[in-house]
PDB file of N, CA and C in Angstrom:
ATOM      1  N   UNK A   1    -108.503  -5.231 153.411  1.00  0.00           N
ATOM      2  CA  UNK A   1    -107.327  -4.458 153.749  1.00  0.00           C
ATOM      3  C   UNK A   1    -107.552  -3.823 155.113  1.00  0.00           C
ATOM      4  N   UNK A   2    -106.444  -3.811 156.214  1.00  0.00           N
ATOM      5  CA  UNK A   2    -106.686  -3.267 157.247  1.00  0.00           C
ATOM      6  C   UNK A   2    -105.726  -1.969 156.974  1.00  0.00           C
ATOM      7  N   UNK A   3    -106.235  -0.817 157.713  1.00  0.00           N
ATOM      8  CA  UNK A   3    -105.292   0.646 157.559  1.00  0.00           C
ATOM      9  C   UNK A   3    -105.186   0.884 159.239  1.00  0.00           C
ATOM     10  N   UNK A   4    -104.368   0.542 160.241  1.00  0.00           N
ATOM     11  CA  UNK A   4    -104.079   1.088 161.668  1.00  0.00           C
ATOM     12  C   UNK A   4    -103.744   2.339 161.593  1.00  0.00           C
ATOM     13  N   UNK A   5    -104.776   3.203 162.429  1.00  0.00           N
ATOM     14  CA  UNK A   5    -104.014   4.597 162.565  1.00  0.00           C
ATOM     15  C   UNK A   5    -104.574   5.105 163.918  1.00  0.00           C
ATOM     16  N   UNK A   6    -104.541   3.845 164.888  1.00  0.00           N
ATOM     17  CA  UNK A   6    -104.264   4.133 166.244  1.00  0.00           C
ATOM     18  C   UNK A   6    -102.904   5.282 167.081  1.00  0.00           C
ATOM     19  N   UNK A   7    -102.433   5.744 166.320  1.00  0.00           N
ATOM     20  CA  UNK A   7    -101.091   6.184 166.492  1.00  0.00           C
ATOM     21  C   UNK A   7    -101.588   7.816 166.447  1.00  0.00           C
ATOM     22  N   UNK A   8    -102.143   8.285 165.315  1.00  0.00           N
ATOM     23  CA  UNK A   8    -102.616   9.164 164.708  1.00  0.00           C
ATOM     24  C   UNK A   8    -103.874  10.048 165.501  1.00  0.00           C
ATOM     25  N   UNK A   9    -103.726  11.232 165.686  1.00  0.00           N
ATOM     26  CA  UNK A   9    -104.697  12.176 166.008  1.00  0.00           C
ATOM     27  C   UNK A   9    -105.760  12.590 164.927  1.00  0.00           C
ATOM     28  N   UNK A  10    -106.558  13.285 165.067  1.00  0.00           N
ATOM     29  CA  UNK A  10    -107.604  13.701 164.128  1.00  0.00           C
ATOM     30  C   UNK A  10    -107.031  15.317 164.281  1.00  0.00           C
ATOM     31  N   UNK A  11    -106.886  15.789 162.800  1.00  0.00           N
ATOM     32  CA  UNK A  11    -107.439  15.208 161.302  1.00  0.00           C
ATOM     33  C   UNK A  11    -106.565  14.369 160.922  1.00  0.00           C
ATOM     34  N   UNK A  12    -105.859  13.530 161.226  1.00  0.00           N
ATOM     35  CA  UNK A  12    -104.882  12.479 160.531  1.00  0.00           C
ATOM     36  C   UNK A  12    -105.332  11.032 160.255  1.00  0.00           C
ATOM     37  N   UNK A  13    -106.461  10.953 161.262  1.00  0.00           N
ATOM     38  CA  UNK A  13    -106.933   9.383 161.358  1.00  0.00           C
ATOM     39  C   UNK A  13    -108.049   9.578 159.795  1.00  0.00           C
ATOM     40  N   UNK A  14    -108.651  10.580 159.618  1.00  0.00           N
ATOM     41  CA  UNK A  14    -109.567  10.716 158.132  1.00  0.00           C
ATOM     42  C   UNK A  14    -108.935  10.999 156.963  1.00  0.00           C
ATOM     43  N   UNK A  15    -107.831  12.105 157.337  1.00  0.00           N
ATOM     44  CA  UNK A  15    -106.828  11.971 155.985  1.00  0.00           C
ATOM     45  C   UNK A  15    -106.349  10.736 155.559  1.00  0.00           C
ATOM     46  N   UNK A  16    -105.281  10.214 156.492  1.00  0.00           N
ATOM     47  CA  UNK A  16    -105.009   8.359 156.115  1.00  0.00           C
ATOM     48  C   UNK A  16    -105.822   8.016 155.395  1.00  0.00           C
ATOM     49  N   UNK A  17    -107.357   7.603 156.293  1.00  0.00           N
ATOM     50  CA  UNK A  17    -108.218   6.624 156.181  1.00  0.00           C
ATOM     51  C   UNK A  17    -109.082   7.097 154.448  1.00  0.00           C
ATOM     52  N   UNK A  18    -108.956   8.578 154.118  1.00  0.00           N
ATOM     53  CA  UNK A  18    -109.198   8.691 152.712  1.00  0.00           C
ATOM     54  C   UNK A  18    -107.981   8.582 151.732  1.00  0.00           C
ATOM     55  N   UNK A  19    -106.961   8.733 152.110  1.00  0.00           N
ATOM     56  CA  UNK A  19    -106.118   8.267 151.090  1.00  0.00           C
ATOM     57  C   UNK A  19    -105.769   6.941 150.731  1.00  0.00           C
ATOM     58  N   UNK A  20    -105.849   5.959 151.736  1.00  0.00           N
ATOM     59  CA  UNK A  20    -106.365   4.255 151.408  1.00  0.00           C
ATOM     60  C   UNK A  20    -107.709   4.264 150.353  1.00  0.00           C
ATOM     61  N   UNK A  21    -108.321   4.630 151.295  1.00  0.00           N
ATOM     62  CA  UNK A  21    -110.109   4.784 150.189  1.00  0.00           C
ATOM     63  C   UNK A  21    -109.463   4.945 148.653  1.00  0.00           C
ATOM     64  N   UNK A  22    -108.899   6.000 149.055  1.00  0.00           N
ATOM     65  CA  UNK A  22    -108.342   6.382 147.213  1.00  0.00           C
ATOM     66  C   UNK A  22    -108.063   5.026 146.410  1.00  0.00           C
ATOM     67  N   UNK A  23    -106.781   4.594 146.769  1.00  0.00           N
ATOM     68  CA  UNK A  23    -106.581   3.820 146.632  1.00  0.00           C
ATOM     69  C   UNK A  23    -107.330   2.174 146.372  1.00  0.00           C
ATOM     70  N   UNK A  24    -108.175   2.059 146.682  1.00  0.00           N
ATOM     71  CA  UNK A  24    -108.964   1.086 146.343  1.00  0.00           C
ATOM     72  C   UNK A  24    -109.873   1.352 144.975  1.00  0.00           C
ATOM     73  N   UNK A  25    -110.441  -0.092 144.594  1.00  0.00           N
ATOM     74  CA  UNK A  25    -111.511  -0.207 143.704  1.00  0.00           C
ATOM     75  C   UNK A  25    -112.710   0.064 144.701  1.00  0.00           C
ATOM     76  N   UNK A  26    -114.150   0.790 143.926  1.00  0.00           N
ATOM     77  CA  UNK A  26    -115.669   0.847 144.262  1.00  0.00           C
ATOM     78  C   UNK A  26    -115.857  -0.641 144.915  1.00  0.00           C
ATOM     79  N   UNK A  27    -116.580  -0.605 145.728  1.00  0.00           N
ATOM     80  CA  UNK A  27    -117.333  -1.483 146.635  1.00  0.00           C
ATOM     81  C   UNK A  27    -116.335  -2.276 148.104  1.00  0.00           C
ATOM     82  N   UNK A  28    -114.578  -1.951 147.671  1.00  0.00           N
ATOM     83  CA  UNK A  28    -113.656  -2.457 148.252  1.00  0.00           C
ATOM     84  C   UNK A  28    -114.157  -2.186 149.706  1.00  0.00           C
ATOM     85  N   UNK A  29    -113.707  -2.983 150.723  1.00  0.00           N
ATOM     86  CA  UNK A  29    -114.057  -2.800 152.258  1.00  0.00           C
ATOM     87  C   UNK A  29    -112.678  -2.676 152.504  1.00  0.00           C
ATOM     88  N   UNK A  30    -112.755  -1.666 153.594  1.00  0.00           N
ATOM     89  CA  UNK A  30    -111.439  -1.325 154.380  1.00  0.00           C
ATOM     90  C   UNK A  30    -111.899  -1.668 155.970  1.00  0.00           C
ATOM     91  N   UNK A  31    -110.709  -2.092 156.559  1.00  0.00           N
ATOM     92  CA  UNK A  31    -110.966  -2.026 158.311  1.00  0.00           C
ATOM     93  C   UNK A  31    -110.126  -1.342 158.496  1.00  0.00           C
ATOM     94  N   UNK A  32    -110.570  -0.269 159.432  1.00  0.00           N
ATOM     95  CA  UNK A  32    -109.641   0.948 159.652  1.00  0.00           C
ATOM     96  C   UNK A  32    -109.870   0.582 161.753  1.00  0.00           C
ATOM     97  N   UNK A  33    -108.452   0.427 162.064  1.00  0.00           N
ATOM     98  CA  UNK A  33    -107.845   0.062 163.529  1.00  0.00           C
ATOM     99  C   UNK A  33    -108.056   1.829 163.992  1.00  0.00           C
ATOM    100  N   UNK A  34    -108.862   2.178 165.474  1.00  0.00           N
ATOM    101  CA  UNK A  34    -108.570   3.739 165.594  1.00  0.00           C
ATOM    102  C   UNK A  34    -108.418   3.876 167.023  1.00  0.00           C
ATOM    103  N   UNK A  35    -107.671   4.345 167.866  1.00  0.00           N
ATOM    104  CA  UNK A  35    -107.798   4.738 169.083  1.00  0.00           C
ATOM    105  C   UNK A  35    -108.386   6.315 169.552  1.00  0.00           C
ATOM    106  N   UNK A  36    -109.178   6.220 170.774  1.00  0.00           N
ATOM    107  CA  UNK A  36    -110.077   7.508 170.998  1.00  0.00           C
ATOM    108  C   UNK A  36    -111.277   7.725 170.764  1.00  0.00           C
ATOM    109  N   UNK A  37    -111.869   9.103 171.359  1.00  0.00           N
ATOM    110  CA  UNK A  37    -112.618   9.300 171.415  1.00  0.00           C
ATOM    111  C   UNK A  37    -113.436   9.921 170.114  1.00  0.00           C
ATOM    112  N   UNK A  38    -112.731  10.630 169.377  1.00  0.00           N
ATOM    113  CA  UNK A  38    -112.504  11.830 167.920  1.00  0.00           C
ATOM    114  C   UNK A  38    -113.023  10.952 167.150  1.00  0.00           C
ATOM    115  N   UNK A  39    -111.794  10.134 166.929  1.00  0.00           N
ATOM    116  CA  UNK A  39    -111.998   9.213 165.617  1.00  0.00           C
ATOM    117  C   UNK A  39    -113.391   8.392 166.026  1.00  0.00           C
ATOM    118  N   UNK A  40    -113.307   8.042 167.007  1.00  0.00           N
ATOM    119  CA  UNK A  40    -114.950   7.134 167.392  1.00  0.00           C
ATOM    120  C   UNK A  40    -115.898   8.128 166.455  1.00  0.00           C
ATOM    121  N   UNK A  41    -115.960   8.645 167.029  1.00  0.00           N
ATOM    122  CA  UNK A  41    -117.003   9.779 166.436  1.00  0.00           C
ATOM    123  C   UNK A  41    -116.898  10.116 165.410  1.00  0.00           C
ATOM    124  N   UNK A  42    -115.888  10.938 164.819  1.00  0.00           N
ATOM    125  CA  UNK A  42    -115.296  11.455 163.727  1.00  0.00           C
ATOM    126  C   UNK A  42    -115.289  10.510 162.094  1.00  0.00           C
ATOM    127  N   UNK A  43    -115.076   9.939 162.208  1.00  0.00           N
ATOM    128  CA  UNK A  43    -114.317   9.157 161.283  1.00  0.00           C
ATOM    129  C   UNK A  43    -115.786   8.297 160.568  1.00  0.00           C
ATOM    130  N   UNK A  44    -116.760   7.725 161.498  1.00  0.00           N
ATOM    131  CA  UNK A  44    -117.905   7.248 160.477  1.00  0.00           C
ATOM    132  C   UNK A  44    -118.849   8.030 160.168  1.00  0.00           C
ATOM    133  N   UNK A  45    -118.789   9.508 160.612  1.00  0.00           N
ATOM    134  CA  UNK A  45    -119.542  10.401 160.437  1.00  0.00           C
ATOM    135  C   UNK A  45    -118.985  11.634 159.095  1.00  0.00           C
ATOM    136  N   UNK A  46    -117.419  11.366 158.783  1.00  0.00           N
ATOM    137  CA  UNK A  46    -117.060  11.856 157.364  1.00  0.00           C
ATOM    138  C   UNK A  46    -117.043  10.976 156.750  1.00  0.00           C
ATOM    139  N   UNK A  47    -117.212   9.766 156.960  1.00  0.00           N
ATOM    140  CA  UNK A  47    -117.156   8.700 155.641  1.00  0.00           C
ATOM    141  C   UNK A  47    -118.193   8.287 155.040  1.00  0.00           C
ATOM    142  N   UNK A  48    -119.375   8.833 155.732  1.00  0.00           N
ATOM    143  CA  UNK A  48    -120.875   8.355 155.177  1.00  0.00           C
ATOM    144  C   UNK A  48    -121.389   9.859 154.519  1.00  0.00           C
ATOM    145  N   UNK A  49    -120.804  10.967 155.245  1.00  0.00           N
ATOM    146  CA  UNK A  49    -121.144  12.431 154.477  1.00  0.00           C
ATOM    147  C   UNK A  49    -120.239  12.120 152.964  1.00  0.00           C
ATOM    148  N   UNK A  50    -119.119  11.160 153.158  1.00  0.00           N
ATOM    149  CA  UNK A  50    -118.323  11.324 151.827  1.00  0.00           C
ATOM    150  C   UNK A  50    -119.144   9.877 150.507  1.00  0.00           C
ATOM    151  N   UNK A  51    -120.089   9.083 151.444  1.00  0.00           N
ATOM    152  CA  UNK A  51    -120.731   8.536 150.611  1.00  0.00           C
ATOM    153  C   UNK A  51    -120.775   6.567 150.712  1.00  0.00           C
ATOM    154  N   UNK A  52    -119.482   6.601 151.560  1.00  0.00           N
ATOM    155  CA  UNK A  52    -118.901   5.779 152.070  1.00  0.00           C
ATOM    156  C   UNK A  52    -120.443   4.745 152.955  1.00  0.00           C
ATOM    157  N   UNK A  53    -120.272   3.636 153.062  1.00  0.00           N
ATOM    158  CA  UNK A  53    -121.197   2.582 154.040  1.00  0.00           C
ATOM    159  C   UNK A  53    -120.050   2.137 155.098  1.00  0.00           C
ATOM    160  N   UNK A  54    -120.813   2.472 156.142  1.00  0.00           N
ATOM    161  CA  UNK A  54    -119.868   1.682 157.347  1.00  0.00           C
ATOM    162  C   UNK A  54    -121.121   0.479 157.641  1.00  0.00           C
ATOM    163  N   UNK A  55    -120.361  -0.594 157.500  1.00  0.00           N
ATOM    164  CA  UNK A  55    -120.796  -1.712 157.404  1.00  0.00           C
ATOM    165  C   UNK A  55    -120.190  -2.444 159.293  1.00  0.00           C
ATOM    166  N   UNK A  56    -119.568  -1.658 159.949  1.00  0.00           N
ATOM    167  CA  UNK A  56    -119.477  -1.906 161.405  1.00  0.00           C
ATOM    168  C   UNK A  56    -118.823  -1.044 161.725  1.00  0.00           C
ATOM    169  N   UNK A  57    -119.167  -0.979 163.524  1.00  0.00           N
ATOM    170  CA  UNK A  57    -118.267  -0.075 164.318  1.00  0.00           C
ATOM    171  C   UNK A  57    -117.787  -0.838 165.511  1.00  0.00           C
ATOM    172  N   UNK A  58    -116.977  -1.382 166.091  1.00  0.00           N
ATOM    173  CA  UNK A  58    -117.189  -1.920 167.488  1.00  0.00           C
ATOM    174  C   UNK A  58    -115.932  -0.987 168.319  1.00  0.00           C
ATOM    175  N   UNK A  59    -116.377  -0.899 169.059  1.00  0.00           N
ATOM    176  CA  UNK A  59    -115.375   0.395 169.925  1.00  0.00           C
ATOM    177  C   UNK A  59    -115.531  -0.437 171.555  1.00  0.00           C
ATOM    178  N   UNK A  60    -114.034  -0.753 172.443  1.00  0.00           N
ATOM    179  CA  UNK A  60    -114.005  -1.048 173.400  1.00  0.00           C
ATOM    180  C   UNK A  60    -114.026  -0.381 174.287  1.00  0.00           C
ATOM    181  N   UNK A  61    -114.041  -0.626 175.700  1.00  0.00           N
ATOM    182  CA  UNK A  61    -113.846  -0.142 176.612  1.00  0.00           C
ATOM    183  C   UNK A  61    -112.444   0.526 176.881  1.00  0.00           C
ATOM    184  N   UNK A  62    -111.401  -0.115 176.158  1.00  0.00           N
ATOM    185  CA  UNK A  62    -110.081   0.723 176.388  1.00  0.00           C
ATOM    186  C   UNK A  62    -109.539   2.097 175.390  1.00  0.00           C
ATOM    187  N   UNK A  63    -110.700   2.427 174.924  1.00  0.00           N
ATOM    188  CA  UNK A  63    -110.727   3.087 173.752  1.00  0.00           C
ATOM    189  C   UNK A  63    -110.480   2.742 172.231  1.00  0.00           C
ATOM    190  N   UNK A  64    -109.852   1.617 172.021  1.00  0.00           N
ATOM    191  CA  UNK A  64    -109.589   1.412 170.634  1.00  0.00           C
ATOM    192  C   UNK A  64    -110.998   0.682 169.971  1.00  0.00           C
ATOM    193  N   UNK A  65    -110.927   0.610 168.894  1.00  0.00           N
ATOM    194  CA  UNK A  65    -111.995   0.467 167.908  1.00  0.00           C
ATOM    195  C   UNK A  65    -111.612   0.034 166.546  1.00  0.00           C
ATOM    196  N   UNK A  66    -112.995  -0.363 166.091  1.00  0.00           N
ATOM    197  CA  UNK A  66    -112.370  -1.071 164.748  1.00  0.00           C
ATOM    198  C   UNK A  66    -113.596  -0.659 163.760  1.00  0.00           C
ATOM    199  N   UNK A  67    -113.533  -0.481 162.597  1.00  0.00           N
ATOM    200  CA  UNK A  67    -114.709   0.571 161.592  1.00  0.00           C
ATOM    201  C   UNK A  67    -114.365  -0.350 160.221  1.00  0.00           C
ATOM    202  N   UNK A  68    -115.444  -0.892 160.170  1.00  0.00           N
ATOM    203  CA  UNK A  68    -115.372  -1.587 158.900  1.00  0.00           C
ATOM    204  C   UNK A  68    -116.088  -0.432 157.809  1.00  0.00           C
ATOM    205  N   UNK A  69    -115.641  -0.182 156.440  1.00  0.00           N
ATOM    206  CA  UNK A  69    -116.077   0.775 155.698  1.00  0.00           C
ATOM    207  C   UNK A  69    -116.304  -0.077 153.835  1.00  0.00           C
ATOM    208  N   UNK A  70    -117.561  -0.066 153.459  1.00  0.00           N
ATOM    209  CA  UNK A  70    -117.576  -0.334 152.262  1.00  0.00           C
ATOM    210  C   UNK A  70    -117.234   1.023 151.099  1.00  0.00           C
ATOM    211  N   UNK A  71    -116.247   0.953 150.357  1.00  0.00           N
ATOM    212  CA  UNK A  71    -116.115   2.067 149.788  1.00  0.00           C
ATOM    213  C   UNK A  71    -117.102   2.146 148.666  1.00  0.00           C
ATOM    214  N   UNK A  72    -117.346   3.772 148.758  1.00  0.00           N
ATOM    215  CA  UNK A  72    -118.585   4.081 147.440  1.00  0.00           C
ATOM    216  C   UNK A  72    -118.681   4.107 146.102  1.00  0.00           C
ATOM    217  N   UNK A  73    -119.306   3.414 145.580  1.00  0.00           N
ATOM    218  CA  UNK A  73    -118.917   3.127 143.890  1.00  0.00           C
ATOM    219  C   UNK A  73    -118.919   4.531 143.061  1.00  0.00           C
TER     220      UNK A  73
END
């Protein structure tokens, strides 16, 4: 499942990106689409405090990025 929330500021890009989580079954992978600097940072650093595996990060030069997340059983 992909969740885009390039659009979205922080705290909005982690709210989204946990209410998808919700939504899934244990072990489900999400790709979460993010633009910026925040969410770069932000976003795999509450999802692994929340228990979450980020299983990738690749972040471009134009700022957008892409965060692959295994959700926690």
């Amino acid at each position: 499942m992909v969740l885009d929330v390039t659009a979205d500021i922080c705290p909005m890009t982690f709210v989204r990106t946990r209410l998808q989580l919700d939504k899934l079954p244990a072990g489900a992978v999400l790709e979460i689409l993010y633009k910026g600097e925040e969410p770069r940072r932000n976003l795999p650093r509450s999802l692994t405090e929340q228990g979450h595996e980020v299983l990738e990060q690749v972040h471009g030069e134009d700022g957008q990025g892409r965060l692959r997340v295994r959700k926690a059983g």
